[in-house]
Protein backbone atom coordinates (compact mmCIF):
# COMPACT_ATOMS: atom_id res chain seq x y z
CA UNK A 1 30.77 -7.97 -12.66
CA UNK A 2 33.67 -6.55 -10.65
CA UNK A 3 33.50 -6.64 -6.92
CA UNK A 4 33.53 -2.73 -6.51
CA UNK A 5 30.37 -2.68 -8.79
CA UNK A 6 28.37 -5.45 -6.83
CA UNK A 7 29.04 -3.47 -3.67
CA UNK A 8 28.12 -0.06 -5.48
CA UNK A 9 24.84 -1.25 -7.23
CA UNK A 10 23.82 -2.93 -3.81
CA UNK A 11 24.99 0.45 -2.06
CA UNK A 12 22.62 2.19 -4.89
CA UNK A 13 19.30 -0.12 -4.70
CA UNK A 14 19.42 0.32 -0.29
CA UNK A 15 19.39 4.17 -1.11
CA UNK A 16 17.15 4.72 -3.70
CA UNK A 17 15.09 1.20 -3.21
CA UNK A 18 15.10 0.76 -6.89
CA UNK A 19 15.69 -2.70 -6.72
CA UNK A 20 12.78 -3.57 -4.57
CA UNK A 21 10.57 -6.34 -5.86
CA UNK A 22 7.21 -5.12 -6.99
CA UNK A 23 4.24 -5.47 -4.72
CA UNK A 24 1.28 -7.23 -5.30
CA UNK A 25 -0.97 -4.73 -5.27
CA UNK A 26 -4.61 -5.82 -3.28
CA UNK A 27 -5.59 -9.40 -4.05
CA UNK A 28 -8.94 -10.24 -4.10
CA UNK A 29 -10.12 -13.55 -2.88
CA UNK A 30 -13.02 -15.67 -2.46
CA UNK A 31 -14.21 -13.60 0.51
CA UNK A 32 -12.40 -9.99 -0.13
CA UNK A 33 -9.18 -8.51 -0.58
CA UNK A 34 -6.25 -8.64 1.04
CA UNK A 35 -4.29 -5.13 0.83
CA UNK A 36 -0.55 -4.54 1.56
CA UNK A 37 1.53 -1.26 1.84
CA UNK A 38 5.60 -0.78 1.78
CA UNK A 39 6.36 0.95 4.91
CA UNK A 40 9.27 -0.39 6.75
CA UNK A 41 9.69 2.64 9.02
CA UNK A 42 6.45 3.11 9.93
CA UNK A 43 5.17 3.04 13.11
CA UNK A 44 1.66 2.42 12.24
CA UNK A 45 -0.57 2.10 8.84
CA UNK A 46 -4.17 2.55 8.49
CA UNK A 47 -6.32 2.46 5.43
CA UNK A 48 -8.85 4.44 4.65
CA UNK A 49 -11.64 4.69 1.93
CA UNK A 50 -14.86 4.95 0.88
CA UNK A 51 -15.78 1.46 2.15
CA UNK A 52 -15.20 2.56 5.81
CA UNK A 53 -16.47 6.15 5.39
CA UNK A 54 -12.30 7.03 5.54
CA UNK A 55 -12.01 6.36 9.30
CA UNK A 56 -7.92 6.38 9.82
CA UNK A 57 -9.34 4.60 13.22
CA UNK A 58 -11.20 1.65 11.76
CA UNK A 59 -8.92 -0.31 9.65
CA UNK A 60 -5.17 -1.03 11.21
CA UNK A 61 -2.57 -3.15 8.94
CA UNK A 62 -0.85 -5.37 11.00
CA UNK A 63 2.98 -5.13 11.01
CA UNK A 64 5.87 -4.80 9.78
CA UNK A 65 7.14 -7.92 8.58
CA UNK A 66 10.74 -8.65 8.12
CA UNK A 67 10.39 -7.05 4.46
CA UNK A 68 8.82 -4.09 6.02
CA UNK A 69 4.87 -5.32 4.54
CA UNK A 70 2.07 -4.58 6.18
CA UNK A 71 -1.12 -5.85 5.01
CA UNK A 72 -4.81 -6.52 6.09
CA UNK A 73 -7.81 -8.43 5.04
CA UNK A 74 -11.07 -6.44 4.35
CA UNK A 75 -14.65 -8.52 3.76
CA UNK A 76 -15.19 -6.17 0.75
CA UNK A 77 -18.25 -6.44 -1.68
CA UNK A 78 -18.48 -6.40 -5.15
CA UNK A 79 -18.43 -2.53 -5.84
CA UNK A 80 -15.62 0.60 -6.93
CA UNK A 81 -13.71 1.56 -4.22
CA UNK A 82 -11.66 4.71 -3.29
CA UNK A 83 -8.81 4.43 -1.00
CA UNK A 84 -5.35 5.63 0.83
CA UNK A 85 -2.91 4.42 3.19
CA UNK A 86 -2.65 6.55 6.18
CA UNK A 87 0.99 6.56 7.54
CA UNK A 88 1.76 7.23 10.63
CA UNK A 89 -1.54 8.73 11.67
CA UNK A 90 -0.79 11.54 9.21
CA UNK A 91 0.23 11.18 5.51
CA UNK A 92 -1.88 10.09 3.25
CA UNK A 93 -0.48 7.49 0.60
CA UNK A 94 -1.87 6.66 -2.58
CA UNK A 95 -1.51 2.57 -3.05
CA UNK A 96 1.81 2.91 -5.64
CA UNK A 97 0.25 -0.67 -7.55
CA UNK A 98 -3.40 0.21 -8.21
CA UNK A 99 -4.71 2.94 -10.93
CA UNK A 100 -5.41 6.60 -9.58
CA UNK A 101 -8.23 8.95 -9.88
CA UNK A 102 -8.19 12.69 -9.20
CA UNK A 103 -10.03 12.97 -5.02
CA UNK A 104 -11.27 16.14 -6.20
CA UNK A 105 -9.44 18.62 -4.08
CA UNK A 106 -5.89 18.24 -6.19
CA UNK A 107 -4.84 14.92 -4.55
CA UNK A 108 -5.37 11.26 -6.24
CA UNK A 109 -7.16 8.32 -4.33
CA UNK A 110 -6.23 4.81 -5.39
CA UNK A 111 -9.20 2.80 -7.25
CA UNK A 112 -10.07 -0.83 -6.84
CA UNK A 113 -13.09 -2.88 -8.52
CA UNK A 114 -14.18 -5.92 -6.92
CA UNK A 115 -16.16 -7.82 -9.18
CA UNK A 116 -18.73 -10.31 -8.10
């Protein structure tokens, strides 16, 4: 590859992020799951779901890391969970590496099963 396409693909992927490895998603472990969110600008990221009756207050991510993570650790249960990432104290992500289902008011809500 020729210099002057190195520094424009690099120039590309910092713009668009498109070269960004691909997250984890939540990982479930012996005791819960760990959940991380892509937010290197943020100020602040909450999560919020149907396992904390979607308190923005409750649940804090610690961070940003030098990749711009931020994650926590929830004791979860087995059960289905419903869940966003609350930016910022005001918008509402969807978790971009678990499936979606509709929230019923036009919006999706990420889905996670922890099994027993």
């Amino acid at each position: 590859m020729k210099p002057r396409l190195v520094i424009i693909s690099l120039l590309l992927c910092s713009a668009l992020a498109a070269c960004e490895a691909k997250l984890p998603g939540p990982v479930m472990t012996g005791k819960g799951v760990v959940f991380s969110f892509y937010a290197p600008q943020a100020t602040s990221v909450a999560i919020a779901g149907s396992f904390n009756a979607w308190d923005i207050r409750k649940d804090r991510l610690s961070g940003p890391d030098k990749k711009g993570l931020w994650e926590i650790f929830l004791p979860l249960p087995a059960g289905r969970y419903e869940y966003l990432f609350v930016v910022n104290d005001k918008d509402w992500e969807p978790d971009p590496e678990t499936p979606q289902v509709d929230d019923g008011f036009g919006r999706k809500n990420s889905m996670l099963f922890v099994g027993e």
